[in-house]
N, C-alpha and C. Protein backbone atom coordinates (compact mmCIF):
# COMPACT_ATOMS: atom_id res chain seq x y z
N UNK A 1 81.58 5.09 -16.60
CA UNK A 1 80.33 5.58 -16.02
C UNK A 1 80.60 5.98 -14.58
N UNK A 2 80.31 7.32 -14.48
CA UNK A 2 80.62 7.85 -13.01
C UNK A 2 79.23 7.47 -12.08
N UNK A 3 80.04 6.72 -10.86
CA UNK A 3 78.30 6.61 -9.75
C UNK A 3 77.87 7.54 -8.69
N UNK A 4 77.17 8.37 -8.78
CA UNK A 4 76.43 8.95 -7.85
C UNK A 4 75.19 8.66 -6.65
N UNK A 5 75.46 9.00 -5.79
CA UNK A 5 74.70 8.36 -4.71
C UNK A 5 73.22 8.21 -4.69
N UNK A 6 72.86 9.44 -5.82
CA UNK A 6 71.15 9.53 -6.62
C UNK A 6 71.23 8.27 -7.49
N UNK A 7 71.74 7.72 -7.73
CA UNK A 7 71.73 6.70 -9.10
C UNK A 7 72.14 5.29 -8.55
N UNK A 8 71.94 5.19 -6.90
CA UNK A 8 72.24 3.64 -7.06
C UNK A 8 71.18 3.39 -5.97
N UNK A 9 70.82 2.06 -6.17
CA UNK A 9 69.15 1.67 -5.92
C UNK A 9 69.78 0.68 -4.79
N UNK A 10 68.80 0.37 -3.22
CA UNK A 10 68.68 -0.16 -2.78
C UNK A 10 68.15 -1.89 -3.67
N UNK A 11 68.38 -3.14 -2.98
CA UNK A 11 68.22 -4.59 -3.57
C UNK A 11 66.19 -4.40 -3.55
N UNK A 12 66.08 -3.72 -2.56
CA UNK A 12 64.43 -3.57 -2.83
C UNK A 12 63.90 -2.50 -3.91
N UNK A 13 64.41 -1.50 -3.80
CA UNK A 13 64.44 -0.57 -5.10
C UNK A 13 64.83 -1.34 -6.36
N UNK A 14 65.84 -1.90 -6.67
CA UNK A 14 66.16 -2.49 -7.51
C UNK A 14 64.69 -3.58 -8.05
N UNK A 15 64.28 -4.56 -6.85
CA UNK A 15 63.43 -5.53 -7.40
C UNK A 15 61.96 -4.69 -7.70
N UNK A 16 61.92 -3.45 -7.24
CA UNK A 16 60.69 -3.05 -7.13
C UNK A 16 60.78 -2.19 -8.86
N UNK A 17 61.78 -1.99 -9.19
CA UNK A 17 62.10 -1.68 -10.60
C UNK A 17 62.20 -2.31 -11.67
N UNK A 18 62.28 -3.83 -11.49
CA UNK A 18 61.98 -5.09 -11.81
C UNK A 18 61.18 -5.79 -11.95
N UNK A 19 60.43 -4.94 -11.24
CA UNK A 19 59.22 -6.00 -11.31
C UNK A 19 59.25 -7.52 -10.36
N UNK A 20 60.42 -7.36 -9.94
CA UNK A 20 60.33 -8.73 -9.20
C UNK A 20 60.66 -9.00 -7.21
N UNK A 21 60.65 -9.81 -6.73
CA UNK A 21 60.97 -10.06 -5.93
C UNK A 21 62.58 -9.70 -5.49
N UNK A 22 62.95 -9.77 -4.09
CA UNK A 22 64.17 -9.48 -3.53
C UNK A 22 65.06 -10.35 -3.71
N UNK A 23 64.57 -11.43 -3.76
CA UNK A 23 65.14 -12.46 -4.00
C UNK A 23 66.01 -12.74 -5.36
N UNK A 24 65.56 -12.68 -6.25
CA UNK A 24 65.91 -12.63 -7.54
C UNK A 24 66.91 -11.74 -8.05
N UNK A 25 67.08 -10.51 -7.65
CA UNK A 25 67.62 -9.26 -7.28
C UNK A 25 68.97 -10.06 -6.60
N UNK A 26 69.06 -10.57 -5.42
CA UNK A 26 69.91 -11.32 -4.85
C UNK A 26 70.64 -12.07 -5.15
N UNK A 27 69.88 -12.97 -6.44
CA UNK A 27 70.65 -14.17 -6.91
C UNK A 27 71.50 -13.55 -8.19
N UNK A 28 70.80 -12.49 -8.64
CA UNK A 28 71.41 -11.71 -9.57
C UNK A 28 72.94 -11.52 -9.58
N UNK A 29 72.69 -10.74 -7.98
CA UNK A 29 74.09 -10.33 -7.72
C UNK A 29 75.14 -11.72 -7.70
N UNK A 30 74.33 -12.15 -6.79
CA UNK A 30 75.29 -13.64 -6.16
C UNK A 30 75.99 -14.30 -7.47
N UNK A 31 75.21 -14.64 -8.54
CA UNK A 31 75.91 -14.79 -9.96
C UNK A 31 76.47 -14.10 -10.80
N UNK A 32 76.97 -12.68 -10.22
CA UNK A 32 77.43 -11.80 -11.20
C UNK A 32 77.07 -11.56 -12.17
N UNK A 33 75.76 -12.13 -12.67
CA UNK A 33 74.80 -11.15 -13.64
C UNK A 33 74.36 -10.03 -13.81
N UNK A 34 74.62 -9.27 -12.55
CA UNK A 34 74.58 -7.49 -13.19
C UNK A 34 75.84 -7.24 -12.00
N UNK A 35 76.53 -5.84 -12.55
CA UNK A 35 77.38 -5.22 -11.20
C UNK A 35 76.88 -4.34 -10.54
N UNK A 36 76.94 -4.51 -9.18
CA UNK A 36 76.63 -3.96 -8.04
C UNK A 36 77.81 -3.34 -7.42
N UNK A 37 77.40 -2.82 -6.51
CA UNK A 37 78.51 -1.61 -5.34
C UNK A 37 78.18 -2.08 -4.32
N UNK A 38 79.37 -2.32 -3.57
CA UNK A 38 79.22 -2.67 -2.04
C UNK A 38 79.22 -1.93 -1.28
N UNK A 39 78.66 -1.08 -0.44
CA UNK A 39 78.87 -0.33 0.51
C UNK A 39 78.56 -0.71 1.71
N UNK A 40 79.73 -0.74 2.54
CA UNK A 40 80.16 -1.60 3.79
C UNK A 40 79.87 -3.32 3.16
N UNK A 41 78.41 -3.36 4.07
CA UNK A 41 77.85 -5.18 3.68
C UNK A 41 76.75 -4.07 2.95
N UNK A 42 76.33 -3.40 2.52
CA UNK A 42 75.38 -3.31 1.56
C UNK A 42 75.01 -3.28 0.36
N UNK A 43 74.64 -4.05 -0.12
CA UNK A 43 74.31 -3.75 -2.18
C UNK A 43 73.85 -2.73 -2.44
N UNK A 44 74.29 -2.06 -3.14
CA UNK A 44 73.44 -0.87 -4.01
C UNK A 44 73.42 -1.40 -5.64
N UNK A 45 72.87 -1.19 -6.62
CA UNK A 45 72.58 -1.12 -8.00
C UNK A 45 72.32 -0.01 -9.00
N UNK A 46 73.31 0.47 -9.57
CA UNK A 46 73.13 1.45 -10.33
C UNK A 46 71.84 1.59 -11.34
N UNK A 47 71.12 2.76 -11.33
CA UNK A 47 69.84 2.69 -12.11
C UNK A 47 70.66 2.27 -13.48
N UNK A 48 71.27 2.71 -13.81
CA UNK A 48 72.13 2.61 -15.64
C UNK A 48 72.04 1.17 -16.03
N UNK A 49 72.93 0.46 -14.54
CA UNK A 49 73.06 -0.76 -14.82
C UNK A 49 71.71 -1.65 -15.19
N UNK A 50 70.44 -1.31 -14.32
CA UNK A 50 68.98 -2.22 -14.34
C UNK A 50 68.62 -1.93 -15.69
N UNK A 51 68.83 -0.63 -16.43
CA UNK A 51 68.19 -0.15 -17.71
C UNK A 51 68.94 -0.98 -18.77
N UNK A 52 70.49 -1.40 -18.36
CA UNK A 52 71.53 -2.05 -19.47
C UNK A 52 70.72 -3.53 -19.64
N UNK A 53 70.74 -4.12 -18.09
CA UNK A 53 69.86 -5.30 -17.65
C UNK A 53 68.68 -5.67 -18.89
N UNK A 54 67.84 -4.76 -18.59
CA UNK A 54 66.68 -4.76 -18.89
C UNK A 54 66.48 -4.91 -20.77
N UNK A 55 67.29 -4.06 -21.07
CA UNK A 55 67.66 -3.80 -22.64
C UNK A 55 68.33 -5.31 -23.67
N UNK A 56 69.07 -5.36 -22.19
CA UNK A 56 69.76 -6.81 -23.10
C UNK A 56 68.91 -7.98 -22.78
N UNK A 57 68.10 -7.91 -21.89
CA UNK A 57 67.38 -9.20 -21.88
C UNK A 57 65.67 -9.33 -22.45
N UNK A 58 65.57 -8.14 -23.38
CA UNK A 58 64.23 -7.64 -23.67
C UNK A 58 64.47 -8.18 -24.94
N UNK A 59 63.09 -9.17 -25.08
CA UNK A 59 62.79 -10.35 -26.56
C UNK A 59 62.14 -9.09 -27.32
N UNK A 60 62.53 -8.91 -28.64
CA UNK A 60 61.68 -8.40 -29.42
C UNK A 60 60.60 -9.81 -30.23
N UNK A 61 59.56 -9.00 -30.35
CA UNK A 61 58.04 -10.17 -30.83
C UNK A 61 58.40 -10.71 -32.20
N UNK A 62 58.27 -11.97 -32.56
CA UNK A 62 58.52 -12.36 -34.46
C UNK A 62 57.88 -11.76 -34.44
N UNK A 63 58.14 -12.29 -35.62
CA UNK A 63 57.31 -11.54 -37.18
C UNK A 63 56.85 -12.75 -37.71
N UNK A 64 55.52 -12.66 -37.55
CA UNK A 64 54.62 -13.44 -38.25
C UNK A 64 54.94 -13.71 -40.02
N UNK A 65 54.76 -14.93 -40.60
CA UNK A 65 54.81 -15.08 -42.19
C UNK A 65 53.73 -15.53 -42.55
N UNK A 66 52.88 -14.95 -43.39
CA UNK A 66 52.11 -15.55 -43.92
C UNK A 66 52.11 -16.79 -44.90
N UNK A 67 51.93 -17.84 -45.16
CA UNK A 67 51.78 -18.75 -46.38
C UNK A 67 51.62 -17.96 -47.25
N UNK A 68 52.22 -18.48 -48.22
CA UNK A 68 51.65 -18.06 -49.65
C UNK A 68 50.48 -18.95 -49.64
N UNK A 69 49.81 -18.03 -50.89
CA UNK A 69 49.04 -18.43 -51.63
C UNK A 69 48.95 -19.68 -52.72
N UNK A 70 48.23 -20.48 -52.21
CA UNK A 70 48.71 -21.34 -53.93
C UNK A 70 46.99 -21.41 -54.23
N UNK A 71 47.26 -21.65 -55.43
CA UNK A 71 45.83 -22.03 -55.81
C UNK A 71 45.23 -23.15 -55.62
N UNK A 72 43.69 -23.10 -55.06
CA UNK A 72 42.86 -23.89 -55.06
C UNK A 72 42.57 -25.18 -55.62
N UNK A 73 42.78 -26.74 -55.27
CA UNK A 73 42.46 -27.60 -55.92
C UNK A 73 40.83 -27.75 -56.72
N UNK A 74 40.45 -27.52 -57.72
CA UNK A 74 39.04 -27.70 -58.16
C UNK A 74 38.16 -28.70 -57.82
């Protein structure tokens, strides 16, 4: 994946794409849970990468089962 300078998100861009705080965004990095780019001391975050993020950590809903049916005690 080639990075372009349009495609990598400030740690506030990033959380604001997230939905979350800066913070979180931060600890992200700090645990190597997503890869980031350093430029100088600065983080950047590839949009690709938040969408990979996002994809792999997205619950799909059960699926409800209904009981069967049994019949009625008289």
């Amino acid at each position: 994946m080639t990075l372009t300078a349009d495609c990598l998100l400030t740690v506030a861009e990033a959380a604001e794409r997230l939905g979350t705080g800066v913070r979180f965004v931060h600890r992200l990095v700090a645990e190597r849970r997503i890869a980031f780019v350093k430029v100088g001391r600065h983080v950047r975050v590839s949009r690709g990468v938040l969408d990979a993020f996002i994809e792999a950590n997205t619950v799909q809903p059960a699926v409800r089962r209904t009981r069967a049916h049994y019949g009625r005690a008289a």
